[in-house]
N, C-alpha and C. Protein backbone atom coordinates (compact mmCIF):
# COMPACT_ATOMS: atom_id res chain seq x y z
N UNK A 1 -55.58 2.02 -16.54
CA UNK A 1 -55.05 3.20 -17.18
C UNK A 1 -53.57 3.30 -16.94
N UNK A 2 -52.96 3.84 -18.00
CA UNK A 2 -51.48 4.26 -17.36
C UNK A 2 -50.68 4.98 -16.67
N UNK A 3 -50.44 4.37 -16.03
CA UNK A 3 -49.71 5.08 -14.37
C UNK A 3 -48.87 6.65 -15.01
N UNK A 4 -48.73 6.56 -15.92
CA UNK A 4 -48.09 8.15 -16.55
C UNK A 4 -49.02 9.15 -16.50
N UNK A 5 -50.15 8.24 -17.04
CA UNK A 5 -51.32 9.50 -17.14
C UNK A 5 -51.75 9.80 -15.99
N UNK A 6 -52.08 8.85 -14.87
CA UNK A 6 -52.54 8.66 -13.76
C UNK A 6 -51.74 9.78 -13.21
N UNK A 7 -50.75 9.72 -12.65
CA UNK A 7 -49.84 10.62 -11.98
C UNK A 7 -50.10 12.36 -12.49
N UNK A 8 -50.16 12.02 -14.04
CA UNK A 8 -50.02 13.72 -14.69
C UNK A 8 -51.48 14.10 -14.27
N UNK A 9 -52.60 13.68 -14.22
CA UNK A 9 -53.71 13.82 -13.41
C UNK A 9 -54.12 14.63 -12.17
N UNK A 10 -53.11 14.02 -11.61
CA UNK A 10 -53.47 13.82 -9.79
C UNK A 10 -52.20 14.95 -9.82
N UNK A 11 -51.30 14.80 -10.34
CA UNK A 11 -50.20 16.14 -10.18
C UNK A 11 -50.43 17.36 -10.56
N UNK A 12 -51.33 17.10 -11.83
CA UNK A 12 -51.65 18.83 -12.21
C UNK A 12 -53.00 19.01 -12.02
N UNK A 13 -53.95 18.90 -11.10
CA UNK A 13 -55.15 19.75 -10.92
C UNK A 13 -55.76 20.66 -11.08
N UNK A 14 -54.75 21.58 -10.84
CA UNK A 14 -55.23 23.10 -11.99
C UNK A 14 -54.90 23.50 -13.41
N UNK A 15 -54.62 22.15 -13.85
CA UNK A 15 -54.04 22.25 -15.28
C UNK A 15 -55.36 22.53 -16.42
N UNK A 16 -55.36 23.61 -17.49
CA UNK A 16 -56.42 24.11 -17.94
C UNK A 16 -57.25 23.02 -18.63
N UNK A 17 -56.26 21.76 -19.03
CA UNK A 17 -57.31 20.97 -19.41
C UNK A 17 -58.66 20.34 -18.45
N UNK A 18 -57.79 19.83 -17.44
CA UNK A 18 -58.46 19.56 -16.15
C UNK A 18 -59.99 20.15 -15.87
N UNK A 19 -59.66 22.15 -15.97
CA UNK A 19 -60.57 23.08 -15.75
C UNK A 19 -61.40 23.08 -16.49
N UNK A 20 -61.18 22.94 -17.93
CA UNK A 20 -62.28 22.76 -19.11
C UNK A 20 -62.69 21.65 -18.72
N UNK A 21 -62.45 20.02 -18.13
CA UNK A 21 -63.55 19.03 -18.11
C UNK A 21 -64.27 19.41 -17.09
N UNK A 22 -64.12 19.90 -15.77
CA UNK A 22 -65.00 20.43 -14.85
C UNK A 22 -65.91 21.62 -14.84
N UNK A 23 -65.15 22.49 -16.17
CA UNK A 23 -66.56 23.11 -16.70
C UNK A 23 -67.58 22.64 -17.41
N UNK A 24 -66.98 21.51 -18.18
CA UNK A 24 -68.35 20.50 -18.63
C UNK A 24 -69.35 19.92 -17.90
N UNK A 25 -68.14 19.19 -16.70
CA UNK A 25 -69.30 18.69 -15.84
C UNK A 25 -70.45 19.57 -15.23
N UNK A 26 -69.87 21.02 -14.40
CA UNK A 26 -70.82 21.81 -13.82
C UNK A 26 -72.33 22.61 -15.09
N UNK A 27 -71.74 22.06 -16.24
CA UNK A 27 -72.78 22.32 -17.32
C UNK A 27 -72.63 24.06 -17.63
N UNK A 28 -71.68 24.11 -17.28
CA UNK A 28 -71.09 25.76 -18.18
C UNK A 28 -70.28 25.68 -19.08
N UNK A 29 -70.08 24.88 -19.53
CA UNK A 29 -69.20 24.51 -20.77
C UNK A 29 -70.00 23.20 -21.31
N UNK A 30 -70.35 23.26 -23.45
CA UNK A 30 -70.73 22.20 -23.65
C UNK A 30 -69.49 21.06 -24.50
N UNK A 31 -68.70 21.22 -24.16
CA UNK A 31 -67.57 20.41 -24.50
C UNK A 31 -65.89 21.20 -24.80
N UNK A 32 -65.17 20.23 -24.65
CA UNK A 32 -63.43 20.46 -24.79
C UNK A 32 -63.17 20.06 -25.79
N UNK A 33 -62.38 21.07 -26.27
CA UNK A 33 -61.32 21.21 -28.02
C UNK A 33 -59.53 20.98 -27.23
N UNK A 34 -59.04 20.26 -27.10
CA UNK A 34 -57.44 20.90 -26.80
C UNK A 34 -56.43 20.22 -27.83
N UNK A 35 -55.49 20.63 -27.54
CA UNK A 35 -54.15 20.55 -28.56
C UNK A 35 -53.14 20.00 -27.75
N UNK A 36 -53.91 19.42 -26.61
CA UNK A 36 -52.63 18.19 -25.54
C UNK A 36 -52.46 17.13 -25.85
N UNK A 37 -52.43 16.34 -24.75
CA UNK A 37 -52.62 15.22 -24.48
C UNK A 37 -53.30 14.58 -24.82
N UNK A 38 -53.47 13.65 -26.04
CA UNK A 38 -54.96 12.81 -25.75
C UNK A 38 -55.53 11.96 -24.86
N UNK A 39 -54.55 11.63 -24.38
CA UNK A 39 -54.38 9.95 -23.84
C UNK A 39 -54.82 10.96 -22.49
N UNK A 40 -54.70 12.11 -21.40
CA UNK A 40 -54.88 12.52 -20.57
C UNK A 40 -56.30 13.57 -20.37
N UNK A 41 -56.03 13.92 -21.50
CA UNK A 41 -57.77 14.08 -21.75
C UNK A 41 -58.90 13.07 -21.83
N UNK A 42 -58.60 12.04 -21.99
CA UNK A 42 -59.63 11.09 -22.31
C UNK A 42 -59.80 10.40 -21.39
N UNK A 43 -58.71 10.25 -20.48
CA UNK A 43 -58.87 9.58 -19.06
C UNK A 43 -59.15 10.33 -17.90
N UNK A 44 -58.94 11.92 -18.11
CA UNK A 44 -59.41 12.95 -17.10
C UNK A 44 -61.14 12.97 -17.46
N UNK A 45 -61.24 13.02 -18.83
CA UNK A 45 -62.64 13.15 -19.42
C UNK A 45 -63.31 12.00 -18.61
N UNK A 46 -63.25 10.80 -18.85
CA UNK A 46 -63.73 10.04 -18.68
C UNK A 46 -63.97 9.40 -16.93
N UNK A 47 -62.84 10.22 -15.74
CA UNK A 47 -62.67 9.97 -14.74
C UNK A 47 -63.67 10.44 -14.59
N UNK A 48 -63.97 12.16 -14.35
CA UNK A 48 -64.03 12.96 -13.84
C UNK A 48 -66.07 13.37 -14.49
N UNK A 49 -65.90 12.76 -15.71
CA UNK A 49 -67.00 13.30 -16.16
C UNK A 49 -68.24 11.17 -16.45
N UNK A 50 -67.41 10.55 -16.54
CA UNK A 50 -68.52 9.24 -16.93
C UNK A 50 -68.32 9.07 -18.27
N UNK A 51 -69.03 7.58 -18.55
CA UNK A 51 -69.81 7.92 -20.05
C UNK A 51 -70.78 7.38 -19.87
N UNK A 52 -71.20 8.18 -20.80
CA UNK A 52 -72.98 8.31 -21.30
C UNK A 52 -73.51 7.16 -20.77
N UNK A 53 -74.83 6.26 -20.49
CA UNK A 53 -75.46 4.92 -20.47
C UNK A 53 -75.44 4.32 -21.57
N UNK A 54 -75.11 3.37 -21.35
CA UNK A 54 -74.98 2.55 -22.69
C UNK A 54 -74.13 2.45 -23.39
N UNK A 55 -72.97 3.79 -23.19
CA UNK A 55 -71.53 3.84 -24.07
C UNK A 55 -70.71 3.01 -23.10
N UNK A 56 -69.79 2.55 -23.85
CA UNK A 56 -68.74 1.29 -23.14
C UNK A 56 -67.61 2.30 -22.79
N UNK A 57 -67.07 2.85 -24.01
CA UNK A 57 -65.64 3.53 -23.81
C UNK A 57 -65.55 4.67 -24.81
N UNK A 58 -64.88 5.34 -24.48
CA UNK A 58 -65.36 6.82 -24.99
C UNK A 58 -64.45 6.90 -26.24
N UNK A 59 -64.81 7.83 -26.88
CA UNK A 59 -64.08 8.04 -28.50
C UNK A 59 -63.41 9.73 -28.45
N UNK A 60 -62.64 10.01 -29.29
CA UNK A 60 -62.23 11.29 -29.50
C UNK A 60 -62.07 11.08 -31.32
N UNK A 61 -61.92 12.18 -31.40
CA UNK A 61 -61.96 12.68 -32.88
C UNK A 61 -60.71 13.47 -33.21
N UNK A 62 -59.12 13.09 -34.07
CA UNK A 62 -58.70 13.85 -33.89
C UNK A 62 -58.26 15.04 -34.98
N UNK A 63 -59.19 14.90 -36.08
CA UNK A 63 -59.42 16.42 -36.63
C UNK A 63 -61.12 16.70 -37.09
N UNK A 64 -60.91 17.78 -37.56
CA UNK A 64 -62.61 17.90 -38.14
C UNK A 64 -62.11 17.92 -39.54
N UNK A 65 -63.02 17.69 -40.55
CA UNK A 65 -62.92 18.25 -41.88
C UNK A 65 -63.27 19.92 -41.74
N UNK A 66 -63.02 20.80 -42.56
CA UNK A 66 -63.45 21.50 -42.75
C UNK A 66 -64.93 22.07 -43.89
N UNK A 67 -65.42 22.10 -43.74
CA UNK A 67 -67.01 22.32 -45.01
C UNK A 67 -66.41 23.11 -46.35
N UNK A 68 -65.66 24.24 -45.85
CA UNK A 68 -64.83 24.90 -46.61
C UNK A 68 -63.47 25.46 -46.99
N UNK A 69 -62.88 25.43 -47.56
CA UNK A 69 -61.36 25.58 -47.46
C UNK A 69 -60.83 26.95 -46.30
N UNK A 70 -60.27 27.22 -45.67
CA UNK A 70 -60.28 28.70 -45.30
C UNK A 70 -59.30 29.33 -45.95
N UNK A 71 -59.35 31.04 -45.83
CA UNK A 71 -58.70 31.43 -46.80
C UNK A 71 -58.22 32.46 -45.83
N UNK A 72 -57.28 33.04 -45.06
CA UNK A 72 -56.85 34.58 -44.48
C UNK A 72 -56.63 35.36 -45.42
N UNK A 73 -56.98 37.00 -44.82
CA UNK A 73 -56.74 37.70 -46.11
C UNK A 73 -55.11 38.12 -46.06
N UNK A 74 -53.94 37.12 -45.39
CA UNK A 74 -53.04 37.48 -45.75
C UNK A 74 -52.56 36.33 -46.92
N UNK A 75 -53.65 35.43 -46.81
CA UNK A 75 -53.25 34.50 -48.20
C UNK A 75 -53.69 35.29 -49.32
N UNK A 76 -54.94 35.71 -49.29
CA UNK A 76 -55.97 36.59 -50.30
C UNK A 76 -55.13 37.68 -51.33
N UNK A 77 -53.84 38.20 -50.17
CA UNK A 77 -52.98 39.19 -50.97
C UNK A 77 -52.01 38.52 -51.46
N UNK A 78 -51.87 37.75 -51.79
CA UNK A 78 -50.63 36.18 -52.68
C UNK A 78 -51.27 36.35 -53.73
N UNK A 79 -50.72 36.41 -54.62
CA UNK A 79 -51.33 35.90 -56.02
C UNK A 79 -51.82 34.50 -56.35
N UNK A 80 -50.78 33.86 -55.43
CA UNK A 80 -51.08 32.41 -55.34
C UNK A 80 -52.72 31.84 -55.00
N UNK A 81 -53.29 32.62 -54.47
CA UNK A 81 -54.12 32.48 -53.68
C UNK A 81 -55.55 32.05 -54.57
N UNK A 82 -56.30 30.67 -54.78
CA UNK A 82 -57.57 30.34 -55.50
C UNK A 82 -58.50 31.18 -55.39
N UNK A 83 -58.64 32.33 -54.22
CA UNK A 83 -59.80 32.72 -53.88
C UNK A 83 -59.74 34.30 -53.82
N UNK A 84 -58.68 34.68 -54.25
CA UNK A 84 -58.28 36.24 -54.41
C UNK A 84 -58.87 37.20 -55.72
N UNK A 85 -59.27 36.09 -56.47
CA UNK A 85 -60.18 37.39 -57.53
C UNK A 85 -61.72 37.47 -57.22
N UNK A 86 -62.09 36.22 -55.93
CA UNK A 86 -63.79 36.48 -55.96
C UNK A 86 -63.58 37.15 -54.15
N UNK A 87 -62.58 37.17 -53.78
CA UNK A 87 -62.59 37.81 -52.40
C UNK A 87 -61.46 39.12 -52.43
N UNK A 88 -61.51 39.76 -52.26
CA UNK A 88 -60.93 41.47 -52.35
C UNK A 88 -59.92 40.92 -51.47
């Protein structure tokens, strides 16, 4: 692993990402969403928590699709807006 990540690891311990993988592990949390690091999530993930039997090396995902477009209703008041004559 890389000694960058390694260090940012072992230096920040109470760092909230950190806290979310150790709430996974203790099984009060069923997984981490963050907007960091990947490369330090995946090697904290993977230190701290394993992978699965049978998995070699772990994967991340880094967006979801969405099912549906979203719409705020401060877009809704735009005229611009596709979805403002079937949503108030």
């Amino acid at each position: 692993m890389d000694d960058e990540v390694m260090q940012a690891i072992k230096r920040k311990r109470d760092a909230s990402m950190l806290r979310a993988i150790e709430l996974v592990r203790d099984g009060e949390a069923a997984g981490v969403v963050s907007t960091g690091n990947t490369k330090i999530l995946v090697a904290a993930g993977t230190l701290r928590l394993r992978t699965l039997e049978g998995i070699e090396r772990p994967s991340s995902r880094p967006s979801s699709p969405a099912t549906k477009p979203f719409h705020s209703d401060r877009c809704r008041r735009q005229s611009g807006c596709p979805r403002r004559s079937s949503h108030p």
